[in-house]
N, C-alpha and C. Protein backbone atom coordinates (compact mmCIF):
# COMPACT_ATOMS: atom_id res chain seq x y z
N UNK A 1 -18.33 -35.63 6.15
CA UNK A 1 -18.72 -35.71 4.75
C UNK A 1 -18.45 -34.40 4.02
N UNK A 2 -18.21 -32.99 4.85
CA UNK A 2 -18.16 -31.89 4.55
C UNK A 2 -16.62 -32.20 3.67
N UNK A 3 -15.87 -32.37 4.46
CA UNK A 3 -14.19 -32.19 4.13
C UNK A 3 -14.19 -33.38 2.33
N UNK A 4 -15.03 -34.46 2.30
CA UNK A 4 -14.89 -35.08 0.97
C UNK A 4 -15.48 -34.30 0.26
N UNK A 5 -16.36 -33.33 -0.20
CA UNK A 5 -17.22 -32.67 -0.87
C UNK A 5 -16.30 -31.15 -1.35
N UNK A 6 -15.94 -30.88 -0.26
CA UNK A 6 -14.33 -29.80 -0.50
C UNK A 6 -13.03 -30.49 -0.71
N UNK A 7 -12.86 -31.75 -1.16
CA UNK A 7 -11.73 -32.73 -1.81
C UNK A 7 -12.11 -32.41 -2.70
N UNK A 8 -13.23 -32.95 -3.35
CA UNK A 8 -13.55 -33.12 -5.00
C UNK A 8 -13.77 -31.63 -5.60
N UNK A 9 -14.30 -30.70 -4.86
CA UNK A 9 -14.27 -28.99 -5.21
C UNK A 9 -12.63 -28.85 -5.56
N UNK A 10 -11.77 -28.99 -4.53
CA UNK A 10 -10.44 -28.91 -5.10
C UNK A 10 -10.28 -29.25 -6.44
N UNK A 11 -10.21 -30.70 -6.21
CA UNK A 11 -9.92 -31.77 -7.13
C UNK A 11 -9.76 -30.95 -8.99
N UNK A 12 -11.10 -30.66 -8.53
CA UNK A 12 -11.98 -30.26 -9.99
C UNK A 12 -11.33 -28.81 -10.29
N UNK A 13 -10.88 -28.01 -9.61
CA UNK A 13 -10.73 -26.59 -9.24
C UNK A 13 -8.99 -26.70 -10.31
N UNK A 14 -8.56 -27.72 -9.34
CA UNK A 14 -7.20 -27.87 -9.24
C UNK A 14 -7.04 -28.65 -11.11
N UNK A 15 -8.04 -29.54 -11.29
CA UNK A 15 -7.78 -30.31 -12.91
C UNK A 15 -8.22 -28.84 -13.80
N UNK A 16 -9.09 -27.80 -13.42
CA UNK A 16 -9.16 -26.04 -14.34
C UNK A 16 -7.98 -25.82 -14.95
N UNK A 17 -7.25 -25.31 -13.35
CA UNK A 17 -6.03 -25.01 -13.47
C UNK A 17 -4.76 -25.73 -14.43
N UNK A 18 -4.74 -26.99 -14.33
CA UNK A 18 -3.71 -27.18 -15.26
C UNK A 18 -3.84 -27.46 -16.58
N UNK A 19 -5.61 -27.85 -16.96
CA UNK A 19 -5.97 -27.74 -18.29
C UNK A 19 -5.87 -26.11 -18.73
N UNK A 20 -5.85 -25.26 -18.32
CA UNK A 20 -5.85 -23.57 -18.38
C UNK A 20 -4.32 -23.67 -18.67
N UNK A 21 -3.12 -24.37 -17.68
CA UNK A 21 -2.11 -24.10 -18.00
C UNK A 21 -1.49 -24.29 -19.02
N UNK A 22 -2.44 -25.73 -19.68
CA UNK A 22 -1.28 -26.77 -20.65
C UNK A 22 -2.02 -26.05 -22.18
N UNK A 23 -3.71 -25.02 -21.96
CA UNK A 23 -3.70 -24.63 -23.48
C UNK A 23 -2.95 -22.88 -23.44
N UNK A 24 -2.29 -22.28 -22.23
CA UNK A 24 -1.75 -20.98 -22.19
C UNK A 24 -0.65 -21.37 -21.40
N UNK A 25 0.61 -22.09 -22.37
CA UNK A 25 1.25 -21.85 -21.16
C UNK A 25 2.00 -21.02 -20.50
N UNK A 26 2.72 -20.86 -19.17
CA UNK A 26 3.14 -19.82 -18.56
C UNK A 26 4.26 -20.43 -17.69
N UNK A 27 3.23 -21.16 -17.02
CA UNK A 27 3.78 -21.60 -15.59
C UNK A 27 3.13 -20.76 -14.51
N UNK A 28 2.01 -20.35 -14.78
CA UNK A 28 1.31 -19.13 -14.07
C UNK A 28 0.44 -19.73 -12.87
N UNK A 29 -0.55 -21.08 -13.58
CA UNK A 29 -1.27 -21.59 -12.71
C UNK A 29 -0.63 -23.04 -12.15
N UNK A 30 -0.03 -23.09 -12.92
CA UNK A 30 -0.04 -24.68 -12.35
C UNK A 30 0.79 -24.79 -11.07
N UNK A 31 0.97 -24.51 -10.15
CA UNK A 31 1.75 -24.69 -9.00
C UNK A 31 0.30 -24.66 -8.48
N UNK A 32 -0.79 -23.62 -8.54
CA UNK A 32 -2.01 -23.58 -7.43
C UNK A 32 -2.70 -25.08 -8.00
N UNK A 33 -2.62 -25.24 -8.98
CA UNK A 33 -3.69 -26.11 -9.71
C UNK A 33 -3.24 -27.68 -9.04
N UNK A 34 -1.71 -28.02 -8.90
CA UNK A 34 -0.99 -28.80 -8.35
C UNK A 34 -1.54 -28.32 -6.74
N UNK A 35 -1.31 -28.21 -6.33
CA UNK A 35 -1.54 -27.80 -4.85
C UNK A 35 -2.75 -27.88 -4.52
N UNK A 36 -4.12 -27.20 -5.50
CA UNK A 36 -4.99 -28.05 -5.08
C UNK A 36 -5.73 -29.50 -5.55
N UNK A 37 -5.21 -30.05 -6.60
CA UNK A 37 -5.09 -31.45 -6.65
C UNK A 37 -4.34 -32.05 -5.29
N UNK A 38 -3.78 -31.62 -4.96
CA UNK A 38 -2.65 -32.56 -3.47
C UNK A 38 -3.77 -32.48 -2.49
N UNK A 39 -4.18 -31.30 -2.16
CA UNK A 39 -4.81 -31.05 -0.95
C UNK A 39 -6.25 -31.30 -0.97
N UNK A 40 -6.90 -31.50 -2.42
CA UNK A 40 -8.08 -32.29 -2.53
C UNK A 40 -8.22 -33.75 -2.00
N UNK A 41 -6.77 -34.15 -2.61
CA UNK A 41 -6.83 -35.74 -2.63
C UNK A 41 -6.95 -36.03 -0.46
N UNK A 42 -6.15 -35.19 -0.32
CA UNK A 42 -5.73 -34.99 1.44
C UNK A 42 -7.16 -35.21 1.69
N UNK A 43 -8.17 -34.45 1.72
CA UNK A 43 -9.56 -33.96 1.74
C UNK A 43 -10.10 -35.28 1.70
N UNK A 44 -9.87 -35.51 0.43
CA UNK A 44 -11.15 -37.22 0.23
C UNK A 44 -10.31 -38.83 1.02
N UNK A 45 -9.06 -38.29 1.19
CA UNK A 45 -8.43 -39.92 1.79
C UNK A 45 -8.32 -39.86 3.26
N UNK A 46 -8.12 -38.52 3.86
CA UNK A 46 -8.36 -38.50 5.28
C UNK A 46 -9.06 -37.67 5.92
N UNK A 47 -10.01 -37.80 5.84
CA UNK A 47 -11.44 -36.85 5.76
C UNK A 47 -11.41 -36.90 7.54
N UNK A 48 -10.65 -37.34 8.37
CA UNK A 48 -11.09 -37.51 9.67
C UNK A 48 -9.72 -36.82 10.54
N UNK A 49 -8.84 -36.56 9.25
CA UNK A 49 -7.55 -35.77 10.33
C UNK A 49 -7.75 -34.29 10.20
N UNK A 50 -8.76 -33.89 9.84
CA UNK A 50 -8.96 -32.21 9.78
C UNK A 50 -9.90 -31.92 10.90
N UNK A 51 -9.10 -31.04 11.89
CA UNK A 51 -9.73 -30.96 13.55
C UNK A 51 -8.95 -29.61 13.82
N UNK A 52 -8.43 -29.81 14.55
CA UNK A 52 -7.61 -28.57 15.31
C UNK A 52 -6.60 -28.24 14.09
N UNK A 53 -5.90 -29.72 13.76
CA UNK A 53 -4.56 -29.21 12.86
C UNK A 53 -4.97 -29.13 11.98
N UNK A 54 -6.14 -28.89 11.20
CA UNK A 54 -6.36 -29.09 9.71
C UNK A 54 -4.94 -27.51 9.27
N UNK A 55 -5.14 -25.98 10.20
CA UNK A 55 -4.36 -25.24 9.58
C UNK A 55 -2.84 -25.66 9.10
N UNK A 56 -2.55 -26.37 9.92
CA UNK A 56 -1.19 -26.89 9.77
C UNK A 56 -0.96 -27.39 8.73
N UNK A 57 -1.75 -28.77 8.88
CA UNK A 57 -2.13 -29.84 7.62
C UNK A 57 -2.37 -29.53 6.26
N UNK A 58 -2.91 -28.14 5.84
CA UNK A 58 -2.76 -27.61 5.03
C UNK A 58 -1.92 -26.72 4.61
N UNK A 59 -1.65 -26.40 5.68
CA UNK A 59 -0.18 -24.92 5.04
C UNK A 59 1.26 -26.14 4.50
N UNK A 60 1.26 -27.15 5.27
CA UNK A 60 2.48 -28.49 5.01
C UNK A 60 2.10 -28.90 4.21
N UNK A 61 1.19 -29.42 3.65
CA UNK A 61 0.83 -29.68 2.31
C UNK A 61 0.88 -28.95 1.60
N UNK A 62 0.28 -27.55 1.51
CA UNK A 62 0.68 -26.56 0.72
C UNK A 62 1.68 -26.09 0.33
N UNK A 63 2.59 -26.33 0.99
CA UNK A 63 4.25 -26.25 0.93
C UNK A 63 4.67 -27.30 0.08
N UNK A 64 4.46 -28.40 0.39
CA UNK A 64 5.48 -29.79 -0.20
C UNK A 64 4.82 -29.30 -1.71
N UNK A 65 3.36 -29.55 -2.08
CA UNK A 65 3.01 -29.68 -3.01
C UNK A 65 3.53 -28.49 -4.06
N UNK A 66 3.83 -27.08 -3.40
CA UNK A 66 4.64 -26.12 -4.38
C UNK A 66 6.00 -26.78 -4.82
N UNK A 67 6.25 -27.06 -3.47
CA UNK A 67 8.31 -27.36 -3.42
C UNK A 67 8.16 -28.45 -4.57
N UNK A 68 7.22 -29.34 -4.90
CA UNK A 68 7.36 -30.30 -5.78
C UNK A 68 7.55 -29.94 -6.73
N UNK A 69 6.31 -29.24 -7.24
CA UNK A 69 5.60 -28.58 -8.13
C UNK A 69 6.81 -27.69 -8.90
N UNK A 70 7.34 -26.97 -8.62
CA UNK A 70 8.28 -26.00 -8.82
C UNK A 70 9.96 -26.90 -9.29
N UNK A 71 10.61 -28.10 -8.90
CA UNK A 71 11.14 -28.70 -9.03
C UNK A 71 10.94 -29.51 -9.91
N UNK A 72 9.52 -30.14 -10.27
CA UNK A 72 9.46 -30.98 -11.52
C UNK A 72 9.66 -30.15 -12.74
N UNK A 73 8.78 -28.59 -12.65
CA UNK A 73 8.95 -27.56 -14.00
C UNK A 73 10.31 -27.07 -14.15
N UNK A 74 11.45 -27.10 -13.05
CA UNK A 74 12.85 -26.66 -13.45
C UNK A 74 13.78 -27.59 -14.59
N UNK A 75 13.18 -29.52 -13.70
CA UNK A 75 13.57 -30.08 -14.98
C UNK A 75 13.10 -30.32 -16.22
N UNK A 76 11.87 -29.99 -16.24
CA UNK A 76 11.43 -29.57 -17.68
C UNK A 76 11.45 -28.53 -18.44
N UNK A 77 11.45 -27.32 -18.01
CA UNK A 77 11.51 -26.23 -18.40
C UNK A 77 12.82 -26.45 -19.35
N UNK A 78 13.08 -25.72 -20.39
CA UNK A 78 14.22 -25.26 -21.02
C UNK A 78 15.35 -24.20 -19.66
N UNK A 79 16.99 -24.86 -19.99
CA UNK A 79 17.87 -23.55 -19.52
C UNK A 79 18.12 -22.41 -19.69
N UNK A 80 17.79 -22.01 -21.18
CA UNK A 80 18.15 -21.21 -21.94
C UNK A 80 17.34 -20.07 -22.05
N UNK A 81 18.05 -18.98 -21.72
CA UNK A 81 17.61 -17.62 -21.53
C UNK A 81 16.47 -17.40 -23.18
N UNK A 82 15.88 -16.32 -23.18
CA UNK A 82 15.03 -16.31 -24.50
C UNK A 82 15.80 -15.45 -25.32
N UNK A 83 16.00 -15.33 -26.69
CA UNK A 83 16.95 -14.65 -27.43
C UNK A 83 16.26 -13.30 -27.77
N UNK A 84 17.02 -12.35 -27.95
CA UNK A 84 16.71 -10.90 -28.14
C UNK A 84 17.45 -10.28 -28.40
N UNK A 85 17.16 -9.56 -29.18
CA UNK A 85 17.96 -8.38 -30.15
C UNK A 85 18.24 -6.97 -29.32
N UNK A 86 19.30 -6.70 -28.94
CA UNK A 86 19.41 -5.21 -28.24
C UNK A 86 19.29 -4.47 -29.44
N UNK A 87 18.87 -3.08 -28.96
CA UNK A 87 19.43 -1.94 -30.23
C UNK A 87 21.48 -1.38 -30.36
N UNK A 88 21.94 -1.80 -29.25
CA UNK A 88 23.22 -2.20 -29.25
C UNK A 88 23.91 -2.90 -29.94
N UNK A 89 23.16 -4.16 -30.44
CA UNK A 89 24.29 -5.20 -30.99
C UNK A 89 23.50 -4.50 -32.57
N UNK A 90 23.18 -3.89 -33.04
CA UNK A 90 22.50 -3.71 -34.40
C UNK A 90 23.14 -3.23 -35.54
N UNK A 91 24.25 -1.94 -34.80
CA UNK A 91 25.11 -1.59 -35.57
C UNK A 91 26.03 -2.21 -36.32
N UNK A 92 25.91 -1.98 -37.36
CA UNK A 92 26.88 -3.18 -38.55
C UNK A 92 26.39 -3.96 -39.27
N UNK A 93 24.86 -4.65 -38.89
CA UNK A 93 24.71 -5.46 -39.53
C UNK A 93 23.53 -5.22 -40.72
N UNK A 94 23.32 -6.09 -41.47
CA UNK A 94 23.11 -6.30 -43.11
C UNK A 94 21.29 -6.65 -42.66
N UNK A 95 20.59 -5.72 -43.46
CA UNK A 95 19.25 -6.49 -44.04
C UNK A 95 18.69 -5.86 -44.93
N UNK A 96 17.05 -5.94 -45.09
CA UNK A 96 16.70 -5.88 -46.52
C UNK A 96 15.76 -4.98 -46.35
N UNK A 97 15.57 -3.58 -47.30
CA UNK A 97 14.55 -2.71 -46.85
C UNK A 97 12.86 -3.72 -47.72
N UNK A 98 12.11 -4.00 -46.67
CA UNK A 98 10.71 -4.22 -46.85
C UNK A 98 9.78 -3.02 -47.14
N UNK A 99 9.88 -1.89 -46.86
CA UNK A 99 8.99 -0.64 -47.03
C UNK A 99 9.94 0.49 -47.10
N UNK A 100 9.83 1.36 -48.35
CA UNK A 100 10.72 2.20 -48.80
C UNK A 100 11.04 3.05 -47.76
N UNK A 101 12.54 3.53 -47.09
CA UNK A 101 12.90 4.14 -46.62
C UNK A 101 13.69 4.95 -46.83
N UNK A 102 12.85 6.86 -45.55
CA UNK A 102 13.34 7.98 -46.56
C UNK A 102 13.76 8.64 -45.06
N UNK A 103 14.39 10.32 -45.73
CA UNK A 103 14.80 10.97 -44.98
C UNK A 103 13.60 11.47 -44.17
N UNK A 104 14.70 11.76 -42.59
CA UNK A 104 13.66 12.49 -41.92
C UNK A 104 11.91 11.83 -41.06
N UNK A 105 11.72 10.02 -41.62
CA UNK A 105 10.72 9.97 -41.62
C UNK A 105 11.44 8.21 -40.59
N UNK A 106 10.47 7.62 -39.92
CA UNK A 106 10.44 6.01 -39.47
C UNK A 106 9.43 5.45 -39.85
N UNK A 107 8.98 5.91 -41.39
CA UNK A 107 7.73 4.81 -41.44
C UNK A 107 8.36 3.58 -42.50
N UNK A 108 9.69 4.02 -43.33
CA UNK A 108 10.28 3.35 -43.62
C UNK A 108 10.55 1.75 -42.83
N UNK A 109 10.38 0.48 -43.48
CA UNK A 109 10.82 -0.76 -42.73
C UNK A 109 11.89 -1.82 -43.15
N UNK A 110 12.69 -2.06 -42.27
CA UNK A 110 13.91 -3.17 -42.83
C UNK A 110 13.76 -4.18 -42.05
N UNK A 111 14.04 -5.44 -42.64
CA UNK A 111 14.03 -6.81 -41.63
C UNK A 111 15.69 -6.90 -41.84
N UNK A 112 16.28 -7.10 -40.59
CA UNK A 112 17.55 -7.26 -39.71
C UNK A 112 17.03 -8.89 -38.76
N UNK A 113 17.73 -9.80 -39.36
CA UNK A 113 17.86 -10.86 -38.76
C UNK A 113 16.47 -11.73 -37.68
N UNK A 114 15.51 -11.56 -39.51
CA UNK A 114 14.30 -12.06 -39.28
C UNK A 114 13.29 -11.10 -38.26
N UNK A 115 13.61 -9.96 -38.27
CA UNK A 115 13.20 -9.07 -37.20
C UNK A 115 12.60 -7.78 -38.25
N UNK A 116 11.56 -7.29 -38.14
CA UNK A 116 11.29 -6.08 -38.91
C UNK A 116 11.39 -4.84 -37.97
N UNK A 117 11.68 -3.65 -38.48
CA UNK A 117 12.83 -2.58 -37.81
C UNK A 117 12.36 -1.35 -38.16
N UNK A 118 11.83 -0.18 -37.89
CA UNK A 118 11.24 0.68 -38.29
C UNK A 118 12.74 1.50 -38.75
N UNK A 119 12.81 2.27 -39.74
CA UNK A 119 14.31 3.03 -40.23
C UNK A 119 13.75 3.89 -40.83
N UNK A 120 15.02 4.80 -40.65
CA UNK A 120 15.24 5.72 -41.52
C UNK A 120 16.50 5.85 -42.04
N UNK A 121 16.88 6.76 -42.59
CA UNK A 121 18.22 6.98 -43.71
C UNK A 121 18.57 8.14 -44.30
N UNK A 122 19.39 8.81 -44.73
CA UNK A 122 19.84 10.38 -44.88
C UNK A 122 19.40 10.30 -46.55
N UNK A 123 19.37 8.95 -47.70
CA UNK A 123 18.59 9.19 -48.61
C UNK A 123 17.60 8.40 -48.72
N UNK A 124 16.74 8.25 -49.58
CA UNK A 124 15.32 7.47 -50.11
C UNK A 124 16.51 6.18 -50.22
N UNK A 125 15.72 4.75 -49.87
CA UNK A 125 16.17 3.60 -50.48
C UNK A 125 15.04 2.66 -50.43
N UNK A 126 14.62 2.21 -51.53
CA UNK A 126 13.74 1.60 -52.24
C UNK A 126 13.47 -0.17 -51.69
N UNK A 127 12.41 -0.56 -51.48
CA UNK A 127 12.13 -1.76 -51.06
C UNK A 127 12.99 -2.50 -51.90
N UNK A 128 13.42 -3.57 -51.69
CA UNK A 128 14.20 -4.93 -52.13
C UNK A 128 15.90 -4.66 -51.71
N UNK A 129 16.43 -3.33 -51.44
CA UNK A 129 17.41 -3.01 -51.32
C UNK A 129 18.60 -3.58 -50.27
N UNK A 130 19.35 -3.74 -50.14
CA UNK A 130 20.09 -4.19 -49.22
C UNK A 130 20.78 -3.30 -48.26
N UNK A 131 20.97 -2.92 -47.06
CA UNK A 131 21.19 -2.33 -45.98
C UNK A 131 22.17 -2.80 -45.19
N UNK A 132 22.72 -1.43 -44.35
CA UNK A 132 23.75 -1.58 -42.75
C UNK A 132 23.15 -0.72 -42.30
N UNK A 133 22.88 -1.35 -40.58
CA UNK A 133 22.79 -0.27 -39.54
C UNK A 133 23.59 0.65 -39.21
N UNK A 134 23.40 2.22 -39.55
CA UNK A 134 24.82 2.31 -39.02
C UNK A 134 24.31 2.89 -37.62
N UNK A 135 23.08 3.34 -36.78
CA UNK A 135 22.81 4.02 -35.82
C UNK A 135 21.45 2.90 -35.55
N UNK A 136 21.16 3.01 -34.03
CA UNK A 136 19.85 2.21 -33.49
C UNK A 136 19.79 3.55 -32.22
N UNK A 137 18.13 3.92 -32.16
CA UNK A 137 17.69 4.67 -31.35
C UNK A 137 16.33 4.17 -31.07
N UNK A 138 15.90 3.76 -29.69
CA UNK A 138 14.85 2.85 -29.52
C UNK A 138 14.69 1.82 -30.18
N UNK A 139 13.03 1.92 -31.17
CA UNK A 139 12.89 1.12 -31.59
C UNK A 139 12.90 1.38 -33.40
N UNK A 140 13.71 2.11 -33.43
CA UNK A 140 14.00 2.16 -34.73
C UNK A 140 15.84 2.53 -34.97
N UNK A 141 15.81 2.17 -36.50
CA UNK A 141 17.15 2.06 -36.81
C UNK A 141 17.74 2.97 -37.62
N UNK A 142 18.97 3.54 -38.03
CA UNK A 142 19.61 4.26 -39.47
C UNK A 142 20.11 3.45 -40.28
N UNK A 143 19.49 3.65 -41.12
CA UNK A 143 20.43 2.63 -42.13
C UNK A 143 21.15 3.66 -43.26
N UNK A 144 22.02 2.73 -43.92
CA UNK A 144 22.73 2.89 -45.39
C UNK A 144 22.77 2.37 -46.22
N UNK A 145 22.48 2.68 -47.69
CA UNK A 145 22.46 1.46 -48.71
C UNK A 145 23.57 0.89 -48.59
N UNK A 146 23.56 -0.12 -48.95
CA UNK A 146 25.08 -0.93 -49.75
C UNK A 146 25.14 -1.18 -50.85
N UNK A 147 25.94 -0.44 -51.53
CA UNK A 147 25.60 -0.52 -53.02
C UNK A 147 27.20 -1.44 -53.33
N UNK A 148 27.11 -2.06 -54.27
CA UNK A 148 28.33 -2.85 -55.04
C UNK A 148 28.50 -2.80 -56.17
């Protein structure tokens, strides 16, 4: 009766875990949370094969239920790498100063391709202005007006 009473402890342990997963997701818990849903259910349906092999019985279960686990989230998961801006690819391109930017200083701010950018610039250029990177160092940028 011990081994059904540590089924449903799983059980319950294991339904935490993937309600935890599905309002943060990650992919952080849910392989344990899966694994112990499997090995709960093991617990309450064959409550009489846990003896000598229970270690076994559980490390093999513990296994399949990852190997599953891990294979169903590959085909769901997205392929696609996450997009990101190097300070490399920055040079050249066009945006808009949001917070006046001056010499000498990075408190100046420009948004570059929906991205806000801490800058500076060799003169003052005034919020609404239009911009090129011409230098990226960390996390801030040089810009230049573009005047027309």
């Amino acid at each position: 009766m011990v081994n059904v009473e540590i089924g449903w402890v799983m059980i319950i342990a294991g339904i935490g875990l993937l309600v935890a997963e599905s309002l943060h997701p990650g992919f952080f818990v849910a392989v344990p949370g899966t694994v112990l849903l499997v090995m709960g259910a093991v617990f309450i349906l064959l409550p009489d094969i846990f003896n000598q092999w229970s270690p076994v019985i559980m490390v093999i279960t513990g296994l399949l239920a990852s190997i599953a686990t891990i294979m169903v989230y590959r085909r769901i998961a997205s392929g696609h790498k996450p997009l990101s801006t190097s300070m490399d690819t920055l040079v050249g391109k066009k945006g808009m100063v949001v917070t006046d930017v001056e010499p000498g200083s990075i408190t100046g701010k420009v948004k570059i391709e929906n991205q806000i950018w801490s800058a500076t610039s060799a003169t003052v250029i005034p919020k609404g202005k239009e911009v090129e990177v011409i230098h990226s160092e960390g996390v801030h940028v040089k810009v230049t007006e573009i005047i027309e």
